[in-house]
Protein backbone atom coordinates (compact mmCIF):
# COMPACT_ATOMS: atom_id res chain seq x y z
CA UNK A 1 -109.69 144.86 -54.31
CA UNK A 2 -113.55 143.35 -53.94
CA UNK A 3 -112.03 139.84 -53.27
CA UNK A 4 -109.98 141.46 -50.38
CA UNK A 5 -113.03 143.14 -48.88
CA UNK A 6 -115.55 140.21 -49.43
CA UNK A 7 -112.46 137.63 -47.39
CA UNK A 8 -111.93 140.07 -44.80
CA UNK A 9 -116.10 140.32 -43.89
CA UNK A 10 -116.12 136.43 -43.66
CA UNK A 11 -113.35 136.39 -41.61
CA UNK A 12 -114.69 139.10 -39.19
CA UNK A 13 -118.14 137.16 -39.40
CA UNK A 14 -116.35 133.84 -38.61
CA UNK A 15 -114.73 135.59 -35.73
CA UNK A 16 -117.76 136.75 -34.65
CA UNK A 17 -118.99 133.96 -34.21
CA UNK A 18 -116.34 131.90 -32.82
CA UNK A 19 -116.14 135.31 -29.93
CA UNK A 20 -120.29 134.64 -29.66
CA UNK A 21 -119.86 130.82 -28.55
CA UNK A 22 -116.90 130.92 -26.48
CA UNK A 23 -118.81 133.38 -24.24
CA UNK A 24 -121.51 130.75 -24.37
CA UNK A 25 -119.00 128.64 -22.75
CA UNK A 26 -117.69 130.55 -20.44
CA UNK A 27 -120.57 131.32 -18.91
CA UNK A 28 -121.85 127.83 -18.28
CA UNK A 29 -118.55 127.56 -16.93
CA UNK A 30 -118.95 130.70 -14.03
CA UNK A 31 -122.21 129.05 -13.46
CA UNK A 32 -121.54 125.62 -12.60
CA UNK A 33 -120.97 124.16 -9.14
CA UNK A 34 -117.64 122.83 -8.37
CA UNK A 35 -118.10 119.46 -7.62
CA UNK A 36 -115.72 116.50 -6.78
CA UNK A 37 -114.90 115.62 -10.38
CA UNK A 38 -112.98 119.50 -10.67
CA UNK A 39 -110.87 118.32 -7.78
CA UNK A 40 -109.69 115.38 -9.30
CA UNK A 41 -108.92 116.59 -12.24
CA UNK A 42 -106.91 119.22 -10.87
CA UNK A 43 -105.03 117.14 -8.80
CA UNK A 44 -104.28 114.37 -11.63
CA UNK A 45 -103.32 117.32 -13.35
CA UNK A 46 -100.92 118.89 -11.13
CA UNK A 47 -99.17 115.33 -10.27
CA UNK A 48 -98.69 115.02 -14.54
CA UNK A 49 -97.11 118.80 -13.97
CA UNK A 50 -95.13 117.80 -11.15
CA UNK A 51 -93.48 114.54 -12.36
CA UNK A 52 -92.35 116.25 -15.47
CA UNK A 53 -91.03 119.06 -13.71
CA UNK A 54 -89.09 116.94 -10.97
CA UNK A 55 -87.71 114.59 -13.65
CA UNK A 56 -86.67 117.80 -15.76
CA UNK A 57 -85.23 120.15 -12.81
CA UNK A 58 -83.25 117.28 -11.10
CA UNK A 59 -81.29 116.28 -13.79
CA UNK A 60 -79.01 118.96 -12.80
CA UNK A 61 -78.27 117.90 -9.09
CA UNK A 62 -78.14 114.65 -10.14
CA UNK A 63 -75.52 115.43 -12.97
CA UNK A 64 -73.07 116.85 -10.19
CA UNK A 65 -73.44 113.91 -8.33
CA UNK A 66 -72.72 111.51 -10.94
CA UNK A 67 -69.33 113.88 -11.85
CA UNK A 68 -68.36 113.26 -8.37
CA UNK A 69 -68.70 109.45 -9.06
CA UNK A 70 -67.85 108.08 -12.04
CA UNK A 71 -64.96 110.94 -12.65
CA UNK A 72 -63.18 111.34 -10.14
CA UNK A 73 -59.22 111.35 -10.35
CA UNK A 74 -57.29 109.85 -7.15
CA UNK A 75 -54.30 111.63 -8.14
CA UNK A 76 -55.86 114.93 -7.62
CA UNK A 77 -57.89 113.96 -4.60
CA UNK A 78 -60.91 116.59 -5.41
CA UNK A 79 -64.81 115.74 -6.41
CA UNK A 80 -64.60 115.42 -10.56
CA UNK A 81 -67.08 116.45 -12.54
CA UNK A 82 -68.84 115.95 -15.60
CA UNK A 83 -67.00 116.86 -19.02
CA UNK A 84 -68.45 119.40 -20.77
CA UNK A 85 -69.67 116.75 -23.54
CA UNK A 86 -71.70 114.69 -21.43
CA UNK A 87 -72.79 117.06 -19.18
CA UNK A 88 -74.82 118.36 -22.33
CA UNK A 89 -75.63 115.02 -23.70
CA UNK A 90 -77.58 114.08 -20.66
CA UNK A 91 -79.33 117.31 -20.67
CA UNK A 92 -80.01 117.41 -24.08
CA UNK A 93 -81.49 114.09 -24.43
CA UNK A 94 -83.95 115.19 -21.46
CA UNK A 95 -84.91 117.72 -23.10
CA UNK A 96 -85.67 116.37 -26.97
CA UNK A 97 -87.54 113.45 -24.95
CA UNK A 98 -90.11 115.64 -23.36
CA UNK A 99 -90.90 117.31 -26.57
CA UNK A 100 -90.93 114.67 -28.64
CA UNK A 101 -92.75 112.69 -25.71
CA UNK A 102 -95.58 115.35 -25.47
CA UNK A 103 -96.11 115.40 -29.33
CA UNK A 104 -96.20 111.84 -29.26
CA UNK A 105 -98.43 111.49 -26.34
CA UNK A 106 -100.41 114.06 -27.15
CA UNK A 107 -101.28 112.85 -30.58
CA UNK A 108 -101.80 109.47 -28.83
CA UNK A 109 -104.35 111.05 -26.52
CA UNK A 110 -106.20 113.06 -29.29
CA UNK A 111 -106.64 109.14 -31.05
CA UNK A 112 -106.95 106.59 -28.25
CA UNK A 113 -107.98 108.77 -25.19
CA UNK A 114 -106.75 110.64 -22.66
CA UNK A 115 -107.74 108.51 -20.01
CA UNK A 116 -105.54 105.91 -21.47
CA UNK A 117 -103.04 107.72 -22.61
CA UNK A 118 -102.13 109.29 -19.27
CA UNK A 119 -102.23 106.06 -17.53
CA UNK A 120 -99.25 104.81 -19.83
CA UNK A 121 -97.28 107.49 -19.95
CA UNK A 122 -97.46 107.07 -16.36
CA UNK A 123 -96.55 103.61 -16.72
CA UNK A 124 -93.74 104.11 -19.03
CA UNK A 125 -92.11 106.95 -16.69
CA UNK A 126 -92.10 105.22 -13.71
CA UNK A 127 -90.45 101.93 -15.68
CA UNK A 128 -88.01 104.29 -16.95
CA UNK A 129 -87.14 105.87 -13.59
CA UNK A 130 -86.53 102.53 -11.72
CA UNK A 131 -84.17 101.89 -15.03
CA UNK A 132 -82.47 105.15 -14.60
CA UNK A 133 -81.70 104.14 -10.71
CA UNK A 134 -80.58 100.68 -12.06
CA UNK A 135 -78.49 102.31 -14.67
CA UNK A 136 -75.66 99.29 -15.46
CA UNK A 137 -71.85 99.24 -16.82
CA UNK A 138 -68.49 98.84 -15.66
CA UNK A 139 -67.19 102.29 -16.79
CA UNK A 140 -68.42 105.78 -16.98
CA UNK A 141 -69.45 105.57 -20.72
CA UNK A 142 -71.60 102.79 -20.06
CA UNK A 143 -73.34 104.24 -17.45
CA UNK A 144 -73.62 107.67 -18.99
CA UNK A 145 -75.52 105.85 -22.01
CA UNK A 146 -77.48 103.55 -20.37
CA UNK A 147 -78.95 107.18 -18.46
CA UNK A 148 -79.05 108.36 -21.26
CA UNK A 149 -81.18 105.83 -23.19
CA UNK A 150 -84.11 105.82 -20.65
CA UNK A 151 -83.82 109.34 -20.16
């Protein structure tokens, strides 16, 4: 029972502390001018919020365009769509590459610099999007997976 009480009293110290110097920072943070440097970040930021957005929220216009494409039956004469199957494999990979790309990218940033980091991953997205446009084959498998790999 001592052990308990003698952990929990450095804990509540240690957050005590930690409370203490994050008002420090705070403060110096309601004092400080804005000056042209918070503008820039904010907007660098917002374009790295928007370009993940767009390229994760238009996947699904895109997908019902791409039904009406590459699956379309003449016999019927309608718009096809997307099996079920695909549909989710183009999703899915969108998905697991933005988490995986954010732990990746993130960890890269933490080691090499953020600076840096965000100018390749800007790099690497816009290469990837051109590739996605330029997506290549002769059938609707091919073209699904070549999507699918730059995805």
């Amino acid at each position: 029972m001592g052990l308990q009480r003698v952990c929990c009293v450095v804990v509540q110290h240690k957050s005590a502390t930690m409370t203490a110097g994050s008002m420090e920072v705070l403060g110096a943070l309601d004092k400080a001018k804005t000056q042209w440097y918070h503008f820039t970040t904010i907007i660098i930021a917002g374009m790295g919020f928007f370009t993940d957005a767009y390229d994760l929220f238009c996947i699904s216009t895109v997908t019902r365009l791409l039904g009406r494409i590459y699956y379309y039956d003449p016999a019927t004469g309608k718009p096809g769509s997307l099996p079920p199957n695909v549909s989710a494999a183009v999703n899915g990979v969108a998905l697991c590459g933005t988490l995986v790309g954010q732990v990746l990218f993130g960890w890269l940033g933490d080691k090499l610099g953020r600076k840096k980091v965000y100018g390749y991953t800007l790099l690497l997205m816009i290469i990837t999007s051109i590739a996605c446009g330029l997506s290549f084959g002769n059938s609707a498998k091919s073209v699904m997976s070549t999507l699918c790999f730059f995805r």
